[in-house]
PDB file of N, CA and C in Angstrom:
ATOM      1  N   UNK A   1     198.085 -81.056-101.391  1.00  0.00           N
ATOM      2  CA  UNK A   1     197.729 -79.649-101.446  1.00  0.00           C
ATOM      3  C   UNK A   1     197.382 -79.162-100.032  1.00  0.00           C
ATOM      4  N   UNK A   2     197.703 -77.993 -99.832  1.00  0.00           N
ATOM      5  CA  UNK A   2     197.747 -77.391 -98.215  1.00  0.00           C
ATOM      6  C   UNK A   2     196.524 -76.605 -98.429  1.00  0.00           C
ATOM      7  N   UNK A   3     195.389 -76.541 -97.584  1.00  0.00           N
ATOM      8  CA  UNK A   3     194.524 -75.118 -97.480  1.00  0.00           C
ATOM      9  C   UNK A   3     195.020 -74.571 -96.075  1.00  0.00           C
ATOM     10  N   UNK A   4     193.727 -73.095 -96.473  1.00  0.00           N
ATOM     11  CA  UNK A   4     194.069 -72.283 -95.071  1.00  0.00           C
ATOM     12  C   UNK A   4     192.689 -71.963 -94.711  1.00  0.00           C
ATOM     13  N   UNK A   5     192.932 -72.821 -93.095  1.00  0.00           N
ATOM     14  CA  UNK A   5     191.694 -72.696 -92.490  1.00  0.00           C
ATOM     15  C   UNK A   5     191.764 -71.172 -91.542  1.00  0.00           C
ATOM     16  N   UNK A   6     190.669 -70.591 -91.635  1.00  0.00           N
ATOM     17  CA  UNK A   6     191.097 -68.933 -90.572  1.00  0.00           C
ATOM     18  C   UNK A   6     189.565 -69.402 -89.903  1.00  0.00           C
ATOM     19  N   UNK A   7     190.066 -68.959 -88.174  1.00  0.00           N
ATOM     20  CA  UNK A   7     188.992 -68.559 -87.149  1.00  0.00           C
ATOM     21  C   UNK A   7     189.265 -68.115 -86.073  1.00  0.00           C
ATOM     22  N   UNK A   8     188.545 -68.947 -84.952  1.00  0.00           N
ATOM     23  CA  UNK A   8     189.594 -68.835 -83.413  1.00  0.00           C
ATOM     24  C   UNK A   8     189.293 -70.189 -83.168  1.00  0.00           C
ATOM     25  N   UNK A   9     190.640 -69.974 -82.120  1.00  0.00           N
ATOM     26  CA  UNK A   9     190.591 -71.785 -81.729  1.00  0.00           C
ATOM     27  C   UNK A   9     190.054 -72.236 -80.645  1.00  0.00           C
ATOM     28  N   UNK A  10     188.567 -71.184 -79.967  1.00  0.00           N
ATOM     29  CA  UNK A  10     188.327 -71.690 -79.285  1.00  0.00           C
ATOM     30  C   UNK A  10     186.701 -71.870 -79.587  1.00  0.00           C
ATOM     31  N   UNK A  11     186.770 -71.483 -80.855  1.00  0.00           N
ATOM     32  CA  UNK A  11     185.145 -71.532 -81.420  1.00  0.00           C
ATOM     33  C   UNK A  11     184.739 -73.438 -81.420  1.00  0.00           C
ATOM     34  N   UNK A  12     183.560 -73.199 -81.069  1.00  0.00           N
ATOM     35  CA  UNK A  12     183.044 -74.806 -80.900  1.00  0.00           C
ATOM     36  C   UNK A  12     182.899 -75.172 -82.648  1.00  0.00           C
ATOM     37  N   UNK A  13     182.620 -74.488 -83.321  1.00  0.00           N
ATOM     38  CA  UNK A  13     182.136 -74.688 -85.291  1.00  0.00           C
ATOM     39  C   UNK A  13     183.538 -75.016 -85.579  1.00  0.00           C
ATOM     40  N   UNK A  14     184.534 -73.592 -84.930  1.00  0.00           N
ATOM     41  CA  UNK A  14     186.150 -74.273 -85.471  1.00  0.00           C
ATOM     42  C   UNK A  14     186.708 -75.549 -84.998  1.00  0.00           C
ATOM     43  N   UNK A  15     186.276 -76.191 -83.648  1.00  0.00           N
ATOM     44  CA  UNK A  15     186.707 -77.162 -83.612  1.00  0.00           C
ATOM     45  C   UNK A  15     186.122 -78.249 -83.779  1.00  0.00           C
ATOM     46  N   UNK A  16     184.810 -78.281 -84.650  1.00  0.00           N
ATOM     47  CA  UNK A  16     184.102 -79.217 -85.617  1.00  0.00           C
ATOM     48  C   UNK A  16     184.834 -79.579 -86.509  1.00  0.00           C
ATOM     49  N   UNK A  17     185.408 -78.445 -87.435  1.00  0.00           N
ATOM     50  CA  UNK A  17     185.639 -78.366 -88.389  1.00  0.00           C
ATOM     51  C   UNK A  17     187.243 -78.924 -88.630  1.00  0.00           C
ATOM     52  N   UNK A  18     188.092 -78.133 -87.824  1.00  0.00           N
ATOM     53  CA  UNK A  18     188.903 -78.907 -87.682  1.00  0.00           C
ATOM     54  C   UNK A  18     189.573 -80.492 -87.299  1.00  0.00           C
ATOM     55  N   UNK A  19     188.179 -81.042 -86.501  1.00  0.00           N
ATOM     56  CA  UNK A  19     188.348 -82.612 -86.514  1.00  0.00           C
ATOM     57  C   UNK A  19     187.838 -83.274 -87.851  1.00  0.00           C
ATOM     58  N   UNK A  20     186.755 -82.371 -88.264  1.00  0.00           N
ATOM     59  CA  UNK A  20     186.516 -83.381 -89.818  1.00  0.00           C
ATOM     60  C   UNK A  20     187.519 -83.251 -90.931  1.00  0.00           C
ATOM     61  N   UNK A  21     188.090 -81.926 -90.869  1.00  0.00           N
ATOM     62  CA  UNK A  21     189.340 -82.154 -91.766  1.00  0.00           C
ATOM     63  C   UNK A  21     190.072 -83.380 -91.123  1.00  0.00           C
ATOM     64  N   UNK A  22     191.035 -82.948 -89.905  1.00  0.00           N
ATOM     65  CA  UNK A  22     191.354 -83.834 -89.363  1.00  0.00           C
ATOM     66  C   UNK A  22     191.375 -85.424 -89.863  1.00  0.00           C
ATOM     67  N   UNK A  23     190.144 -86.008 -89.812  1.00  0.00           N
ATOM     68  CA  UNK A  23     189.497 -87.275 -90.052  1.00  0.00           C
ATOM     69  C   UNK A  23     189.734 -87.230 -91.507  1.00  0.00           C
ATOM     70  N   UNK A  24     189.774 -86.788 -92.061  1.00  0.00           N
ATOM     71  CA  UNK A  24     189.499 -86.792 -93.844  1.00  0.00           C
ATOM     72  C   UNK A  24     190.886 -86.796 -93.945  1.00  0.00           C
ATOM     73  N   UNK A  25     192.017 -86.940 -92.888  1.00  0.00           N
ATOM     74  CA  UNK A  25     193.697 -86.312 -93.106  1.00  0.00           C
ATOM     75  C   UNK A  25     193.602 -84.984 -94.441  1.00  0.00           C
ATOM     76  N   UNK A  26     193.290 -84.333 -94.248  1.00  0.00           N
ATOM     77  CA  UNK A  26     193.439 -83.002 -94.860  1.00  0.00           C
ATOM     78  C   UNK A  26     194.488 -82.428 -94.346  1.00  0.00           C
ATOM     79  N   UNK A  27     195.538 -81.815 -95.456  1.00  0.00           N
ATOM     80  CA  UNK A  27     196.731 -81.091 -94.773  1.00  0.00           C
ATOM     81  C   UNK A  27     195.860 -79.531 -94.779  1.00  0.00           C
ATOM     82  N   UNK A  28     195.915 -78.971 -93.939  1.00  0.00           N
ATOM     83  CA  UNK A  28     195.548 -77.471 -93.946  1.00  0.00           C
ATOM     84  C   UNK A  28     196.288 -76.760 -92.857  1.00  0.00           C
ATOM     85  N   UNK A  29     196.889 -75.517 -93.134  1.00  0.00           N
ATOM     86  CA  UNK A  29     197.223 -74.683 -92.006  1.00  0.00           C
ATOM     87  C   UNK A  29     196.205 -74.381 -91.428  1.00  0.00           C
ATOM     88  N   UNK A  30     196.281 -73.730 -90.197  1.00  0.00           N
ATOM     89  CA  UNK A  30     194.841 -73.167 -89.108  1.00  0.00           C
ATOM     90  C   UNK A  30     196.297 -71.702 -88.863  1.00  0.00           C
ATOM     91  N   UNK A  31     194.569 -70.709 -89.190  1.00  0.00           N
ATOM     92  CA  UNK A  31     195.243 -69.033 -89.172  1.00  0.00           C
ATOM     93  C   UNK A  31     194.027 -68.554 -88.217  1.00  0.00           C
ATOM     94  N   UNK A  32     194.450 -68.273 -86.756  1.00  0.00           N
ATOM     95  CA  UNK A  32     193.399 -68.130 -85.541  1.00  0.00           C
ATOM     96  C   UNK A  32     193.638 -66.425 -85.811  1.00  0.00           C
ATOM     97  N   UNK A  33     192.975 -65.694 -86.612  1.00  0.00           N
ATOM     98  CA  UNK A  33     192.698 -64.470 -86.400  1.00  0.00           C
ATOM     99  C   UNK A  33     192.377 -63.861 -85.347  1.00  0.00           C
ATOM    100  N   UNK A  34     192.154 -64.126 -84.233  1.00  0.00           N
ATOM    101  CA  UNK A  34     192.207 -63.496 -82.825  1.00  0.00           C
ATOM    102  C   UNK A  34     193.372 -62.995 -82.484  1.00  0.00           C
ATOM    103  N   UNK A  35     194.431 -63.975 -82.917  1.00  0.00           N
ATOM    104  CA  UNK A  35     195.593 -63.636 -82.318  1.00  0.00           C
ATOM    105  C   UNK A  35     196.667 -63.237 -83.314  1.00  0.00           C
ATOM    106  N   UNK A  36     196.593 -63.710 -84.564  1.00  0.00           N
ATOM    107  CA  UNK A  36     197.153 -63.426 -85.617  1.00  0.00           C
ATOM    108  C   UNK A  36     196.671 -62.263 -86.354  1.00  0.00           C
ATOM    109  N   UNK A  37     195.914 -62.275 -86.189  1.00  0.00           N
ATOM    110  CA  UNK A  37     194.873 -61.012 -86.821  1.00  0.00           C
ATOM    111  C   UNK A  37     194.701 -61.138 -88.348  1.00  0.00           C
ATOM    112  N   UNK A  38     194.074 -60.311 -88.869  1.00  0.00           N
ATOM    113  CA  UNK A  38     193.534 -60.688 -90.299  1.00  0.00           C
ATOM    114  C   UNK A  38     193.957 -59.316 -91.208  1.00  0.00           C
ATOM    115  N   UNK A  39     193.953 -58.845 -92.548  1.00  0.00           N
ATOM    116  CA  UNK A  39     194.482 -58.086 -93.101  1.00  0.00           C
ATOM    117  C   UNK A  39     193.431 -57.857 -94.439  1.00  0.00           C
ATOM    118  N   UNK A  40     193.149 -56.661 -94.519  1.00  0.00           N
ATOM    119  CA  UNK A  40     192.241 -56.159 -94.922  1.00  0.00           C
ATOM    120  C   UNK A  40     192.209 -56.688 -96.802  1.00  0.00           C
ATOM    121  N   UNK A  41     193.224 -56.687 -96.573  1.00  0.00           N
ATOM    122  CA  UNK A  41     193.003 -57.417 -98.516  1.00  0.00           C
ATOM    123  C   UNK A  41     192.351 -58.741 -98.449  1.00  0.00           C
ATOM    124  N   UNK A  42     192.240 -59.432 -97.053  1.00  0.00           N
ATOM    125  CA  UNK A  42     191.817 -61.087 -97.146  1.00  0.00           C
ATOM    126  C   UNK A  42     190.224 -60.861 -96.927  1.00  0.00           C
ATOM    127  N   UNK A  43     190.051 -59.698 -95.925  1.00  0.00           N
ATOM    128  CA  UNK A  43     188.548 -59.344 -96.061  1.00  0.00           C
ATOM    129  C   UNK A  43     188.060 -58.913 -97.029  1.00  0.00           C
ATOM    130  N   UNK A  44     188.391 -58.228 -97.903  1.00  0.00           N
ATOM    131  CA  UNK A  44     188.171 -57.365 -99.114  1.00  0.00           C
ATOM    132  C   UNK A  44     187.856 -58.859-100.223  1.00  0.00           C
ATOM    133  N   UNK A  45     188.656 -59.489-100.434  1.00  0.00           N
ATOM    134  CA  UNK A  45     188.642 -60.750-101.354  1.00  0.00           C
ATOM    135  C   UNK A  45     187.396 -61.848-100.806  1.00  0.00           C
ATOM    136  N   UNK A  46     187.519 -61.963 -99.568  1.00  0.00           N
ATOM    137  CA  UNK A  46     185.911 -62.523 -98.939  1.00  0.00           C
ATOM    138  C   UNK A  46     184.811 -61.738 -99.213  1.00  0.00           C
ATOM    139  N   UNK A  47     185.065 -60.807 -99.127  1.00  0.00           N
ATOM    140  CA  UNK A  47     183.451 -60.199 -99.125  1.00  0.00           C
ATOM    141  C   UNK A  47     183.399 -59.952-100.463  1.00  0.00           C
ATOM    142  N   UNK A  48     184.221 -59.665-101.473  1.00  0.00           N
ATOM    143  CA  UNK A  48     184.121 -59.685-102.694  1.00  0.00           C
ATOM    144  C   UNK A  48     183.260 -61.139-103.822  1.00  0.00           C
ATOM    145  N   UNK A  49     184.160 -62.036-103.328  1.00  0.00           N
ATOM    146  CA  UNK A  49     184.080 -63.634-103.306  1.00  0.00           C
ATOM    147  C   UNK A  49     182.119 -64.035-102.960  1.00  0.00           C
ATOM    148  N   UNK A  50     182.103 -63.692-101.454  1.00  0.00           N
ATOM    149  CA  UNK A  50     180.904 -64.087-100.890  1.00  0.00           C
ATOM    150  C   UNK A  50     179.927 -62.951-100.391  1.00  0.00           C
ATOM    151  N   UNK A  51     179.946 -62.105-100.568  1.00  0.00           N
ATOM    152  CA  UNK A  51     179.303 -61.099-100.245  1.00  0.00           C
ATOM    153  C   UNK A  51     179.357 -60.930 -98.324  1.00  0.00           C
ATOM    154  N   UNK A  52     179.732 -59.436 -98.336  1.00  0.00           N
ATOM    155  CA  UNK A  52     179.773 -59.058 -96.919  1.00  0.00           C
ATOM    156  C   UNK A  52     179.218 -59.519 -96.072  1.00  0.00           C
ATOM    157  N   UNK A  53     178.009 -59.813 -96.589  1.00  0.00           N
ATOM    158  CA  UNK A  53     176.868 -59.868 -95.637  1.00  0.00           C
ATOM    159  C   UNK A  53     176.841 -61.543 -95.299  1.00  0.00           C
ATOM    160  N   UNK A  54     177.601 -62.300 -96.061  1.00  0.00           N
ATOM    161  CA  UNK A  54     178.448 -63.762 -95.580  1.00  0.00           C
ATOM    162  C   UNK A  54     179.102 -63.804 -94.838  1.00  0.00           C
ATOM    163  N   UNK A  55     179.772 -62.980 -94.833  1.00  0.00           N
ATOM    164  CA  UNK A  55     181.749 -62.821 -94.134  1.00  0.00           C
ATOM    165  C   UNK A  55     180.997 -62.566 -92.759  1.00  0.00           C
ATOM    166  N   UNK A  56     180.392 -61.654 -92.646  1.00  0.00           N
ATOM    167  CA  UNK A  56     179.886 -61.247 -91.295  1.00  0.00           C
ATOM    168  C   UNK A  56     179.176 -61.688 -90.733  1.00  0.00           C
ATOM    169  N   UNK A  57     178.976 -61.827 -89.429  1.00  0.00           N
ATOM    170  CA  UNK A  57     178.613 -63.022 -88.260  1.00  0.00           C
ATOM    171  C   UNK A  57     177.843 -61.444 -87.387  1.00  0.00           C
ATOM    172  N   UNK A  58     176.696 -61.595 -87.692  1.00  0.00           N
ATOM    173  CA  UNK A  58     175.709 -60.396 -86.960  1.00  0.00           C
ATOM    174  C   UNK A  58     174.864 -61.792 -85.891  1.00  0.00           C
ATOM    175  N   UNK A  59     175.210 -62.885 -85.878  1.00  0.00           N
ATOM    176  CA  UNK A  59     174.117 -63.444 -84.808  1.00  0.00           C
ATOM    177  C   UNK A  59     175.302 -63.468 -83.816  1.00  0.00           C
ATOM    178  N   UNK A  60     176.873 -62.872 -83.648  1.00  0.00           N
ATOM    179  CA  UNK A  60     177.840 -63.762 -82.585  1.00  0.00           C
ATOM    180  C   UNK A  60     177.152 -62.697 -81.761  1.00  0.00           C
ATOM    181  N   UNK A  61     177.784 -62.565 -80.467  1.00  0.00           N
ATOM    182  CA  UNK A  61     177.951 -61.412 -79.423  1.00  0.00           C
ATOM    183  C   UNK A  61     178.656 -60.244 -79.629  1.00  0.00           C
ATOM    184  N   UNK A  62     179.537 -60.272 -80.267  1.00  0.00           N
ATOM    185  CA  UNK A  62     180.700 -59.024 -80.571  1.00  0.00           C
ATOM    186  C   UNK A  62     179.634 -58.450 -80.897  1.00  0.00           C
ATOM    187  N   UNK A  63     178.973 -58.577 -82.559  1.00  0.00           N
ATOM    188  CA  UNK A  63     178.223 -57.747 -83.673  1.00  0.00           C
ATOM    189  C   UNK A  63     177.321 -57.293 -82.297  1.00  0.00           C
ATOM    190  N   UNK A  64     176.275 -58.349 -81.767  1.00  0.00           N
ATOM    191  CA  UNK A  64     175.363 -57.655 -80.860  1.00  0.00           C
ATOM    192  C   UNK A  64     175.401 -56.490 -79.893  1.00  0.00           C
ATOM    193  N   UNK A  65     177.000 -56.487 -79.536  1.00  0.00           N
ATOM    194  CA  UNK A  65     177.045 -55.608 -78.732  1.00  0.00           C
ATOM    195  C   UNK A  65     177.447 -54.415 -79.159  1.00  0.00           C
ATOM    196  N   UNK A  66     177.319 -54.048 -80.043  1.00  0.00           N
ATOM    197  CA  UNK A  66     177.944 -53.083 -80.959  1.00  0.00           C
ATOM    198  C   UNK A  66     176.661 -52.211 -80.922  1.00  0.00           C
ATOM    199  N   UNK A  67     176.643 -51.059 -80.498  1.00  0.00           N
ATOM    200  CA  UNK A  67     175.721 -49.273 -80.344  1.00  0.00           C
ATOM    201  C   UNK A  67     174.945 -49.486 -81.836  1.00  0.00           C
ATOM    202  N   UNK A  68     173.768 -49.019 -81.860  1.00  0.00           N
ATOM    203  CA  UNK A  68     172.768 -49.190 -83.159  1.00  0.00           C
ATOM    204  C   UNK A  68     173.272 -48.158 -83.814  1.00  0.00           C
ATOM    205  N   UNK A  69     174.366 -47.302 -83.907  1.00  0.00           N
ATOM    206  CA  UNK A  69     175.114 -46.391 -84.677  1.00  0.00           C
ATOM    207  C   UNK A  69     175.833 -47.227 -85.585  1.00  0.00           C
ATOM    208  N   UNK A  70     176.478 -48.182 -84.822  1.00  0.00           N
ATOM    209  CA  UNK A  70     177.564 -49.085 -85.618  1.00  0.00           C
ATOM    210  C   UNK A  70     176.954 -49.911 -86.292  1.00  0.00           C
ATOM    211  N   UNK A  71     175.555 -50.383 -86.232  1.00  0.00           N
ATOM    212  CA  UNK A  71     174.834 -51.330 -87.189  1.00  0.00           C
ATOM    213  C   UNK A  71     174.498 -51.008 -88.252  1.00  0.00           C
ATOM    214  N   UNK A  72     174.096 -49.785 -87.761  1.00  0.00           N
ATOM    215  CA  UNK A  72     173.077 -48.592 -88.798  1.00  0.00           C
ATOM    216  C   UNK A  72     173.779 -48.721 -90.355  1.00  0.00           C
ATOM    217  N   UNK A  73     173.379 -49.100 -91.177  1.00  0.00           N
ATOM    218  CA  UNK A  73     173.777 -48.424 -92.592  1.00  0.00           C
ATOM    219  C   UNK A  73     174.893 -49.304 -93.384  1.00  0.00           C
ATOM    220  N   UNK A  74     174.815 -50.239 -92.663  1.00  0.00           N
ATOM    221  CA  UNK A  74     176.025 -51.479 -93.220  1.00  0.00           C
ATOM    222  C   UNK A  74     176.289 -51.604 -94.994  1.00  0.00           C
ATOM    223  N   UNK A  75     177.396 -51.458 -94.847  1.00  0.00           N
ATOM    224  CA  UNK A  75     178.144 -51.768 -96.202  1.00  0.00           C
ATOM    225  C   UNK A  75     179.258 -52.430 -95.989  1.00  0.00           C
ATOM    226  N   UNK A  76     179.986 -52.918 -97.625  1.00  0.00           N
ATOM    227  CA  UNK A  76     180.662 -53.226 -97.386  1.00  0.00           C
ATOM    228  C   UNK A  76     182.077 -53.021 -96.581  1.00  0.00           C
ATOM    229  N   UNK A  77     182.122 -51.945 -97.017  1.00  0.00           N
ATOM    230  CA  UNK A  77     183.735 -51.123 -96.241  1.00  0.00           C
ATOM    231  C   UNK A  77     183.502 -50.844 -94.660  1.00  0.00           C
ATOM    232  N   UNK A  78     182.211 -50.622 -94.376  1.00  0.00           N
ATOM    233  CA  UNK A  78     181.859 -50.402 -92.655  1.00  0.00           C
ATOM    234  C   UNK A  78     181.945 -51.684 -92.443  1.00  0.00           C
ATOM    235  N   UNK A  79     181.404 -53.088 -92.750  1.00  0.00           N
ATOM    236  CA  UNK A  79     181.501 -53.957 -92.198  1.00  0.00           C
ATOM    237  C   UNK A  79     183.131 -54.544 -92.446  1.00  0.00           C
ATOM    238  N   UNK A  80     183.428 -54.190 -93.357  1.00  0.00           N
ATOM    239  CA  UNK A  80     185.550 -54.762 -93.446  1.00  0.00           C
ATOM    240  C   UNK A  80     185.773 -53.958 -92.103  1.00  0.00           C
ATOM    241  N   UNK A  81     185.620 -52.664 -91.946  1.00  0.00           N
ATOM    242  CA  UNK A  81     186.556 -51.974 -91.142  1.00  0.00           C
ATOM    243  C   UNK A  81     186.061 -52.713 -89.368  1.00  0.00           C
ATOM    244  N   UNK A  82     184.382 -52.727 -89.170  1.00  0.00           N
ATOM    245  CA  UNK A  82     183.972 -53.266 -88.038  1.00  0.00           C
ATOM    246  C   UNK A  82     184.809 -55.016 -87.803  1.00  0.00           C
ATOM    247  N   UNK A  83     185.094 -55.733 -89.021  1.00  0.00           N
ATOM    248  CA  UNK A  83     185.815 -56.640 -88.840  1.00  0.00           C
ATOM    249  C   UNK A  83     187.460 -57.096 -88.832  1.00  0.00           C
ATOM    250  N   UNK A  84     187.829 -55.835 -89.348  1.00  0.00           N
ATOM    251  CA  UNK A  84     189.434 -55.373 -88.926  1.00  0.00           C
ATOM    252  C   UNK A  84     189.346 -55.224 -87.350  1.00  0.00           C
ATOM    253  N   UNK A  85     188.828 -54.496 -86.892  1.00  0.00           N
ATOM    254  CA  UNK A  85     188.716 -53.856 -85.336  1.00  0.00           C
ATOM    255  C   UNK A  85     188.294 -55.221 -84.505  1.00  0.00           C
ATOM    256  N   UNK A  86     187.345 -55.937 -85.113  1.00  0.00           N
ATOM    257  CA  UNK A  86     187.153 -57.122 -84.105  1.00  0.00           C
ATOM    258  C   UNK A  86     187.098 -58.040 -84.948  1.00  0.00           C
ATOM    259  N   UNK A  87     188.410 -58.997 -84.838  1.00  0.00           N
ATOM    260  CA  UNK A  87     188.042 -60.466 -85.975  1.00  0.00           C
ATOM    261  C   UNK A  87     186.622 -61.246 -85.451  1.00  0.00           C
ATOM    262  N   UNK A  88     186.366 -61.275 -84.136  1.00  0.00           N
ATOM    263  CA  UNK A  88     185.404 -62.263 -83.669  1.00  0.00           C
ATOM    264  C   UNK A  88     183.985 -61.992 -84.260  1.00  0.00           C
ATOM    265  N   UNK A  89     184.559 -60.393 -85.468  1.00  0.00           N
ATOM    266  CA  UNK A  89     182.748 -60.190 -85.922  1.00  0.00           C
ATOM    267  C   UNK A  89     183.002 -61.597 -87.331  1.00  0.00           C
ATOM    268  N   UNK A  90     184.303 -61.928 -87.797  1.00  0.00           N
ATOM    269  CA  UNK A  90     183.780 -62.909 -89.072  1.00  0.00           C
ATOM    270  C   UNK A  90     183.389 -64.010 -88.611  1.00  0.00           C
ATOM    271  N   UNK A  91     182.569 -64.282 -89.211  1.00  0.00           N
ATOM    272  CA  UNK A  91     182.168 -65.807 -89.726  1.00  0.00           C
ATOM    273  C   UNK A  91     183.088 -66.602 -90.116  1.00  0.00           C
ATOM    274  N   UNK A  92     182.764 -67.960 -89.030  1.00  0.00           N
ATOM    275  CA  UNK A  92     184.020 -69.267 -88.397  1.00  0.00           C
ATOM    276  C   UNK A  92     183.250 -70.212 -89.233  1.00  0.00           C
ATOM    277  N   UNK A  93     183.923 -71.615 -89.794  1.00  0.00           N
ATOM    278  CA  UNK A  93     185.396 -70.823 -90.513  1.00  0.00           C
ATOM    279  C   UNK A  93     185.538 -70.190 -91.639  1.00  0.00           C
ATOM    280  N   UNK A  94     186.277 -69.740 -92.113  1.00  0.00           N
ATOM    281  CA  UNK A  94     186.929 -69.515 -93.417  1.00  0.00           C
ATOM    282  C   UNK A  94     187.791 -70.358 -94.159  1.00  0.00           C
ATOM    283  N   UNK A  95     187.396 -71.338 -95.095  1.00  0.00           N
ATOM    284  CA  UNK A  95     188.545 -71.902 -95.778  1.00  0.00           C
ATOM    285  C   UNK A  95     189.030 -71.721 -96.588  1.00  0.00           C
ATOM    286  N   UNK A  96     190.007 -71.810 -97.296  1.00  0.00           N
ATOM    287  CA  UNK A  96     190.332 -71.474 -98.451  1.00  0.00           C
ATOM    288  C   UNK A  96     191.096 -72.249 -99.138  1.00  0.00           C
ATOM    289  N   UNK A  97     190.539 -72.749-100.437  1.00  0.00           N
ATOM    290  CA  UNK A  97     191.120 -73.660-101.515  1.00  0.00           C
ATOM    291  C   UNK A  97     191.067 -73.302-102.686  1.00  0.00           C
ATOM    292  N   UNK A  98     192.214 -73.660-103.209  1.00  0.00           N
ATOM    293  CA  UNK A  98     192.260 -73.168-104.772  1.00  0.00           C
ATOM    294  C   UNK A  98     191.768 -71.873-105.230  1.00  0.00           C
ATOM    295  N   UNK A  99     192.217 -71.206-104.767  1.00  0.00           N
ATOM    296  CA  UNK A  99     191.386 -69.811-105.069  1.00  0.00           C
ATOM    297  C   UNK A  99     190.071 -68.937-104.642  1.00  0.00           C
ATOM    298  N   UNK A 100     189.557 -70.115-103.854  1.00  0.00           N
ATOM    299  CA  UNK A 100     188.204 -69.783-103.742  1.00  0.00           C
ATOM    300  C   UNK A 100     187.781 -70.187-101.865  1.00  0.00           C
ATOM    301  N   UNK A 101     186.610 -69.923-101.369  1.00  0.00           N
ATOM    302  CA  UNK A 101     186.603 -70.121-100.190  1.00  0.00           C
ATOM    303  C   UNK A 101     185.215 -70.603 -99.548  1.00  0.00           C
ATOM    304  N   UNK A 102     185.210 -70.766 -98.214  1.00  0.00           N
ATOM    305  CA  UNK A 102     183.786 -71.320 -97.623  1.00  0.00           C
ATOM    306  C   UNK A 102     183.939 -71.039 -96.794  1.00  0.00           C
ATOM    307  N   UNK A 103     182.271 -70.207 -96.442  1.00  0.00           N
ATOM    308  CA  UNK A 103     181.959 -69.455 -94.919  1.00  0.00           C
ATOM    309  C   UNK A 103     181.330 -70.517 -94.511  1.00  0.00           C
ATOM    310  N   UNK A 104     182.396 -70.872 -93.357  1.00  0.00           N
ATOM    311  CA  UNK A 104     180.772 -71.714 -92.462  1.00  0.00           C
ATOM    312  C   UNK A 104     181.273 -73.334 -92.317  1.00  0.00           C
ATOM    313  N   UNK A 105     180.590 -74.012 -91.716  1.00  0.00           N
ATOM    314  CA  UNK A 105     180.938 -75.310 -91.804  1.00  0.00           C
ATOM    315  C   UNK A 105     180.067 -76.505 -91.857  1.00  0.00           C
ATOM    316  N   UNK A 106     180.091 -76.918 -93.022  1.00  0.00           N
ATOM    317  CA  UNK A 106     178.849 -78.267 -93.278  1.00  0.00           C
ATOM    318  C   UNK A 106     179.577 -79.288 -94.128  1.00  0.00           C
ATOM    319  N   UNK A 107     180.204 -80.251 -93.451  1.00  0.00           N
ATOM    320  CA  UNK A 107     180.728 -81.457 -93.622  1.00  0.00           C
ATOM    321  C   UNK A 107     180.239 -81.997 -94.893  1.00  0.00           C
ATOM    322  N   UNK A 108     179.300 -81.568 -95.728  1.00  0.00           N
ATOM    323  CA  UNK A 108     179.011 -81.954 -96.781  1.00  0.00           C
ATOM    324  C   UNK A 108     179.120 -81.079 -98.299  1.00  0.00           C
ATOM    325  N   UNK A 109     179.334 -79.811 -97.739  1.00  0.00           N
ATOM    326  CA  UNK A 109     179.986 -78.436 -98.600  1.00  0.00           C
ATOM    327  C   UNK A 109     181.475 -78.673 -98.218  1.00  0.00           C
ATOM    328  N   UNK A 110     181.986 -79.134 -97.209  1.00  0.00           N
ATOM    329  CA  UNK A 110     183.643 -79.022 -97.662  1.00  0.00           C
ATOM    330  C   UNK A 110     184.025 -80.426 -98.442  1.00  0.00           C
ATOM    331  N   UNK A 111     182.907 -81.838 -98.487  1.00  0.00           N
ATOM    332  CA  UNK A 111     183.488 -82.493 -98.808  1.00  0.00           C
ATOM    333  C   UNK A 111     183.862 -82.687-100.479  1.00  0.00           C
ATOM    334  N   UNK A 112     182.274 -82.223-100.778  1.00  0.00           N
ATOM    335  CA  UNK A 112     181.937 -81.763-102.444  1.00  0.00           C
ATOM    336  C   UNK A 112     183.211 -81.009-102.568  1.00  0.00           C
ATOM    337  N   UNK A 113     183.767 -79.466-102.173  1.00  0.00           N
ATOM    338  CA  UNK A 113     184.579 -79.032-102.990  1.00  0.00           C
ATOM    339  C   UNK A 113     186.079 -79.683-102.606  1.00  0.00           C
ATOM    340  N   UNK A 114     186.374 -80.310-101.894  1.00  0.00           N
ATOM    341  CA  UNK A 114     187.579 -80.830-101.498  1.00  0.00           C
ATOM    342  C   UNK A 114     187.692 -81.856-102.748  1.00  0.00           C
ATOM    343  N   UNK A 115     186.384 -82.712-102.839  1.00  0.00           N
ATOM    344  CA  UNK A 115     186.494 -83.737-104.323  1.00  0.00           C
ATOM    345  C   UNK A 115     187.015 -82.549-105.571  1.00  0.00           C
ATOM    346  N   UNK A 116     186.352 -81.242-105.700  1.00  0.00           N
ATOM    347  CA  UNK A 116     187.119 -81.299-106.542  1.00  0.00           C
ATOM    348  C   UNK A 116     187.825 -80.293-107.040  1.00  0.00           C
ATOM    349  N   UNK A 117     188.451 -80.342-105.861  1.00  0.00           N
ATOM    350  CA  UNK A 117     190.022 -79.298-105.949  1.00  0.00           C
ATOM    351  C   UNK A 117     190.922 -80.462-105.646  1.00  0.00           C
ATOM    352  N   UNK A 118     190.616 -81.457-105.602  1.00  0.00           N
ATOM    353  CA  UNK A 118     191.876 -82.763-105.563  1.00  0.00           C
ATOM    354  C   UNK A 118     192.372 -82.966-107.363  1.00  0.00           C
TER     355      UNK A 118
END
């Protein structure tokens, strides 16, 4: 079974994450939204899935540097659209298996659901 890992490839978490798959031989594609960019139905289904306020990465630098106008009043659709405009505001990584997905990376949450989506 193939998953799809989404981040950038120069995030230090993405390239955690990608050696423990790696190590585990996990087949997974890697989808570097920096450069590929991301599409608003995949945000819409994340933040649906995990709630916005998951998907979104308010401790990176992007979010920080963003005018207290753009913080102000967060929802869901302001934060999809603030993360259309800059992928580097989601939260690294994103995986996705069987239907379902994981913000973030803890070698012990991908291993549990990897057991059992096998």
């Amino acid at each position: 079974m193939t998953y799809t890992l989404y981040g950038i490839k120069a995030c230090d978490t993405m390239k955690k994450a990608r050696a423990w798959l790696d190590e585990q031989a996990v087949d997974y594609h890697f989808h570097d939204y920096k450069t590929a960019g991301i599409d608003r139905a995949h945000l819409q289904r994340w933040c649906d899935e995990q709630g916005w306020e998951t998907v979104i990465n308010r401790a990176g630098t992007t979010f920080r540097k963003l005018d207290e106008a753009q913080k102000r009043d967060l929802d869901a659709d302001k934060a999809i659209a603030l993360m259309l405009a800059q992928p580097s505001m989601i939260k690294r990584p994103v995986l996705e298996l069987d239907g379902r997905i994981l913000v973030g990376f803890k070698p012990d949450r991908y291993a549990e659901a990897l057991a059992h989506s096998a």
